[in-house]
N, C-alpha and C. Protein backbone atom coordinates (compact mmCIF):
# COMPACT_ATOMS: atom_id res chain seq x y z
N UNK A 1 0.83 -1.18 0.00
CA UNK A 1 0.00 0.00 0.00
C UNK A 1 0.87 1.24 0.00
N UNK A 2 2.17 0.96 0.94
CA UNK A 2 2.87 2.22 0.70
C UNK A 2 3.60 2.59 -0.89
N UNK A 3 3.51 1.82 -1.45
CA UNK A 3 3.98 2.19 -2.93
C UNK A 3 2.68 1.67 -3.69
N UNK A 4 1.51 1.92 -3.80
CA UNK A 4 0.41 2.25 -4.83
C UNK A 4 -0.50 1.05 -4.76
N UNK A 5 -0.29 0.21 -3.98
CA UNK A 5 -1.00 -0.93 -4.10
C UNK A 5 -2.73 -0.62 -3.58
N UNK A 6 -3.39 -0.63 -4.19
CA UNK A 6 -4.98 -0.82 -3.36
C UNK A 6 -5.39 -2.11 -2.29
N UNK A 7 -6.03 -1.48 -1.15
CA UNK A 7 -6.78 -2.49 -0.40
C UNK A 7 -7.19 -3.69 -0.93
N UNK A 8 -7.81 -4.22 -2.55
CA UNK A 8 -8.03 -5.23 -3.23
C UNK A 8 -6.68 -5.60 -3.36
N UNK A 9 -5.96 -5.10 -4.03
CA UNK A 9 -4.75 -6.14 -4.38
C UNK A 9 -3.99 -6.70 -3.11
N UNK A 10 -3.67 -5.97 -2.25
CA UNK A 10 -3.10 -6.54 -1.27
C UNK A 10 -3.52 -7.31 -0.67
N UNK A 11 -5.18 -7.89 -0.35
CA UNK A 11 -5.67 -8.72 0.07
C UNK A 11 -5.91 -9.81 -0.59
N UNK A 12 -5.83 -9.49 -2.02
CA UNK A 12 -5.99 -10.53 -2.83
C UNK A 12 -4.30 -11.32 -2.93
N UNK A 13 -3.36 -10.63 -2.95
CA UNK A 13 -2.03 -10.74 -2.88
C UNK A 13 -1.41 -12.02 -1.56
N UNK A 14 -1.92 -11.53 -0.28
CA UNK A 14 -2.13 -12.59 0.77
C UNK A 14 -2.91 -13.76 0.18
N UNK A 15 -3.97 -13.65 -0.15
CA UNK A 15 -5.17 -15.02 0.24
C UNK A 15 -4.62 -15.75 -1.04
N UNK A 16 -3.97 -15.25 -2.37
CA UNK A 16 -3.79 -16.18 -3.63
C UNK A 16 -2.04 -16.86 -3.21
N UNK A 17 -1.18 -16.11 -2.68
CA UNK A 17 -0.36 -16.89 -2.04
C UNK A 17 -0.03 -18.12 -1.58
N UNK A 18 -0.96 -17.73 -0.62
CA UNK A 18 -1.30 -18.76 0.70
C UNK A 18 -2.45 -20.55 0.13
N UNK A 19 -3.34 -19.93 -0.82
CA UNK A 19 -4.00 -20.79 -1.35
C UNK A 19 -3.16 -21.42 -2.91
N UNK A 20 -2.32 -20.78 -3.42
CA UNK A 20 -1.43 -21.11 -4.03
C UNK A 20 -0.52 -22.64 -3.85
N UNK A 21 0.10 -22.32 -2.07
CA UNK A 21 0.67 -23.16 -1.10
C UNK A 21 -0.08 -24.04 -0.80
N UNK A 22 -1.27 -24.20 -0.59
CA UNK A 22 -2.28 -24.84 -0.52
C UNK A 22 -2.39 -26.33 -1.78
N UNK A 23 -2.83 -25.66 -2.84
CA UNK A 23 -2.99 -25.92 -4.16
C UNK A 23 -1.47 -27.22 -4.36
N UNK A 24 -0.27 -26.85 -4.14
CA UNK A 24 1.01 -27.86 -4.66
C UNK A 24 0.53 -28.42 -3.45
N UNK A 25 0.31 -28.40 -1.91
CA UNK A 25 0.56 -29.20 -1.45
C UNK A 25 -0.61 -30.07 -1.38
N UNK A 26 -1.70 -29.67 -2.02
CA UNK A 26 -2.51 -31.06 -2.28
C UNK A 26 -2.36 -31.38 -3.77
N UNK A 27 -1.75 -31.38 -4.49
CA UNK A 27 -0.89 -32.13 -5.43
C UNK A 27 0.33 -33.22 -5.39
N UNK A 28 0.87 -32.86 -4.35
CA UNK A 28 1.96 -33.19 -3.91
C UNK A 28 1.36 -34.83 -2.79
N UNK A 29 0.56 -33.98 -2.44
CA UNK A 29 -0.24 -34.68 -1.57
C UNK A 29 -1.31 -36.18 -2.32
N UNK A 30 -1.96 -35.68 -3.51
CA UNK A 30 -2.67 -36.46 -4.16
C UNK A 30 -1.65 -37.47 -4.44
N UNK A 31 -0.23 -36.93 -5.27
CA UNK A 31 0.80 -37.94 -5.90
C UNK A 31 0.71 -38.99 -5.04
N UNK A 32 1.28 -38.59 -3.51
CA UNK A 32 1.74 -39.39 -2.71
C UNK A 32 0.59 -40.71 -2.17
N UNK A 33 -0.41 -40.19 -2.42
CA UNK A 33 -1.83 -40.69 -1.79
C UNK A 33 -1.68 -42.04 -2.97
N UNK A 34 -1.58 -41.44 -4.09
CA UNK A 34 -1.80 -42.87 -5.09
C UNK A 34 -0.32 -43.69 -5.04
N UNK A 35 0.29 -43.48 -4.20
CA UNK A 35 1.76 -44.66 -4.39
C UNK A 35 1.60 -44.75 -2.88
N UNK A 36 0.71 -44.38 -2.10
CA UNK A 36 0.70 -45.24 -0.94
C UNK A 36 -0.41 -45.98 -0.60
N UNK A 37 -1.48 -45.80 -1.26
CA UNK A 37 -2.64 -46.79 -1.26
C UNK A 37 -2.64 -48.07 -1.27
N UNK A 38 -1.73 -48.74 -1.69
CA UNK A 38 -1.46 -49.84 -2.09
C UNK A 38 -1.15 -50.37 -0.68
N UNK A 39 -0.14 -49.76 -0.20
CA UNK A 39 0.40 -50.06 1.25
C UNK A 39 -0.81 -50.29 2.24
N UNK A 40 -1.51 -49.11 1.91
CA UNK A 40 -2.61 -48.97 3.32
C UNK A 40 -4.36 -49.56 3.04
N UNK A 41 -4.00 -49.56 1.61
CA UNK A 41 -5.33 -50.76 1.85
C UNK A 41 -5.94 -51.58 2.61
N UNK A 42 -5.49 -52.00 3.70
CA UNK A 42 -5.54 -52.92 4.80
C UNK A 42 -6.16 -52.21 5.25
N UNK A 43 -5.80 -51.12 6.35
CA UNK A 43 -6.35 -50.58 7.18
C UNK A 43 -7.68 -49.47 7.04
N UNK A 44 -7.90 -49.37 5.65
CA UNK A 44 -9.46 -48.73 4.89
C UNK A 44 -10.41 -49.68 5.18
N UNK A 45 -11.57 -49.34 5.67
CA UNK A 45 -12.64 -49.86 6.21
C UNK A 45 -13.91 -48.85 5.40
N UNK A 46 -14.53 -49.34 4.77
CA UNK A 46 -15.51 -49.22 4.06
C UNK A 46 -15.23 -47.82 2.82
N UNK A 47 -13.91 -47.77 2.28
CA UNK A 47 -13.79 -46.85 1.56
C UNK A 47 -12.62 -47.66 0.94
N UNK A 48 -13.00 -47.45 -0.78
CA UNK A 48 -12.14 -48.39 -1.89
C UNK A 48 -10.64 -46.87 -1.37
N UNK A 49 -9.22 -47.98 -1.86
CA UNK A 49 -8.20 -47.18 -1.74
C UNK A 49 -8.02 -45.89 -2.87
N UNK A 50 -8.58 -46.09 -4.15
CA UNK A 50 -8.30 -45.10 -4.73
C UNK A 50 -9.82 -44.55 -5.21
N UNK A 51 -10.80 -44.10 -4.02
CA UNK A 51 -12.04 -43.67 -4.18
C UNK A 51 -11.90 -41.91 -4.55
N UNK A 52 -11.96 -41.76 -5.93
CA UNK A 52 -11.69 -39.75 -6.22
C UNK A 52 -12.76 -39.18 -5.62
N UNK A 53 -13.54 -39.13 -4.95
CA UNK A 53 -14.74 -38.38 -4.03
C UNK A 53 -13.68 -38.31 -3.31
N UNK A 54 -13.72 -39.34 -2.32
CA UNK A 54 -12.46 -39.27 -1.31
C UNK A 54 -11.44 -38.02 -1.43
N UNK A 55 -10.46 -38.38 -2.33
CA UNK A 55 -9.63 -37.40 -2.76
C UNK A 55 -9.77 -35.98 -3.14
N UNK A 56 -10.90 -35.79 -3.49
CA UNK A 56 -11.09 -34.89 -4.18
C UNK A 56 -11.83 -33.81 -3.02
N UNK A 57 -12.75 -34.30 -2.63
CA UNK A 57 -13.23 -34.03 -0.53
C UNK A 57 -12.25 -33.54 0.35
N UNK A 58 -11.15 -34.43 -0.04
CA UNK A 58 -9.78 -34.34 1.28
C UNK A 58 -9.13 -32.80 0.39
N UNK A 59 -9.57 -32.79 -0.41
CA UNK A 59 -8.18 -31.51 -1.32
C UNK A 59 -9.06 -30.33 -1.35
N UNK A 60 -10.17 -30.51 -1.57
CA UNK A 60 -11.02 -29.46 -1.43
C UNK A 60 -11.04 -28.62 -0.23
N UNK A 61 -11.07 -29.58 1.35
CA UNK A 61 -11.28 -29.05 2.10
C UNK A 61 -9.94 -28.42 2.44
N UNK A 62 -8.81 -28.75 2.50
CA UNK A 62 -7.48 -28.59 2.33
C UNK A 62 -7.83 -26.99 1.80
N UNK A 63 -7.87 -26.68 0.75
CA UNK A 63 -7.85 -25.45 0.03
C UNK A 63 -9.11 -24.46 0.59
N UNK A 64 -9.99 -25.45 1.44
CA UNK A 64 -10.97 -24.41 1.65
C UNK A 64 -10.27 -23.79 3.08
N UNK A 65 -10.00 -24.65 3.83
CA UNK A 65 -9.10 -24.25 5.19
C UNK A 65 -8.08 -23.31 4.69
N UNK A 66 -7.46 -23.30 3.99
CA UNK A 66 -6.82 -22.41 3.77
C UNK A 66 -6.74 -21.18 3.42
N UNK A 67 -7.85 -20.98 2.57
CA UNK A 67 -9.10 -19.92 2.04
C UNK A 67 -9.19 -18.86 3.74
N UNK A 68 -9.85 -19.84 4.15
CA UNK A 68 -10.44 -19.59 5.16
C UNK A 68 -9.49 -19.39 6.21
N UNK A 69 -8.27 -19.11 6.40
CA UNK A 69 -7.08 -18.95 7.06
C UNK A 69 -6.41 -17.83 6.78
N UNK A 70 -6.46 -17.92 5.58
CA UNK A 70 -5.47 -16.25 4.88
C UNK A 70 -6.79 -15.37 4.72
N UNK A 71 -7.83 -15.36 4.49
CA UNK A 71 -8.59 -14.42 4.57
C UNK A 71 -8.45 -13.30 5.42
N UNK A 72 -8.34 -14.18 6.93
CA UNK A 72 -8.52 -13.63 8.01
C UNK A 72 -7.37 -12.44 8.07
N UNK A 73 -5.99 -13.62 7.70
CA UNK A 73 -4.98 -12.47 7.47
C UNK A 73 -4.93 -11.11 6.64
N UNK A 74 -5.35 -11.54 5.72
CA UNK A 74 -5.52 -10.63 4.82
C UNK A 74 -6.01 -9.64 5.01
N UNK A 75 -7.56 -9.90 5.98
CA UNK A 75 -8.24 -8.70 5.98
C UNK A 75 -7.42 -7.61 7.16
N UNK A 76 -6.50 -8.26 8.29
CA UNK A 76 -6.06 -7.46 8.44
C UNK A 76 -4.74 -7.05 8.47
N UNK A 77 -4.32 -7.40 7.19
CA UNK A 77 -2.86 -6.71 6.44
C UNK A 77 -3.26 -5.44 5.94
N UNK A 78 -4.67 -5.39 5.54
CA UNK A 78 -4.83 -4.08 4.43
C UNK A 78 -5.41 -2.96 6.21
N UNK A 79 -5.77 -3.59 7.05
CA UNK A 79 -6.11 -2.28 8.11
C UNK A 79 -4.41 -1.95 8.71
N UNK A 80 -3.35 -2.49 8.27
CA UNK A 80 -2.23 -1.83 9.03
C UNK A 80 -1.81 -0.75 8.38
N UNK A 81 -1.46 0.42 9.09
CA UNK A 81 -0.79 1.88 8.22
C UNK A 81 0.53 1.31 7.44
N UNK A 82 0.61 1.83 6.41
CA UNK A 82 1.52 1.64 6.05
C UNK A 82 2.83 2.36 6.19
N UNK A 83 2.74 3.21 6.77
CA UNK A 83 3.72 4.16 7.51
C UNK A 83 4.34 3.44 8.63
N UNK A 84 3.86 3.03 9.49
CA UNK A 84 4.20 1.79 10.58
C UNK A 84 4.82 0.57 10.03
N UNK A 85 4.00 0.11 9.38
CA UNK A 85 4.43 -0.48 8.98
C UNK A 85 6.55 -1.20 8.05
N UNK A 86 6.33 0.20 7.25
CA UNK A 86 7.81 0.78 6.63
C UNK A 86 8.63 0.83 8.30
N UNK A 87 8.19 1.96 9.14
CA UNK A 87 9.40 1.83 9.96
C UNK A 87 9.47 0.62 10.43
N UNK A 88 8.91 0.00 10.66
CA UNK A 88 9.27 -1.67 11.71
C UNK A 88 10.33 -2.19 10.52
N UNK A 89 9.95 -1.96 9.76
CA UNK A 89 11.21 -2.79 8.36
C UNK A 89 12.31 -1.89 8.97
């Protein structure tokens, strides 16, 4: 904000970040899910190992928590002065 940024971008700047981080690590996460299924099949009780609801449920909410995490931040990155801000740097 102290060099031209608007209240939208900067909040949008936090929350696409953060859900960004989000995003690889349920990719990262999915990879891993399908080369360990195999292993943990055993211990699944009424859910097939490679069920995509499943997956797709678990990644969703993943990204929605996260949504829902940087928001908060976000909304109050854009209420700090940015004058204060600069001196603490």
């Amino acid at each position: 904000m102290a060099v031209g940024a608007g209240l939208g971008e900067v909040q949008w700047l936090v929350v696409r970040q953060a859900v960004g981080l989000a995003l690889r690590a349920a990719a990262v996460g999915l990879v891993a899910t399908f080369i360990l299924t195999r292993a943990l099949a055993g211990l699944l009780y009424g859910v097939a190992p490679d069920d995509p609801l499943t997956f797709a449920t678990c990644s969703a909410l993943l990204v929605a928590a996260a949504f829902a995490a940087s928001y908060g931040h976000a909304r109050r990155a854009i209420r700090v002065d940015p004058v204060v801000a600069l001196r603490v740097e």
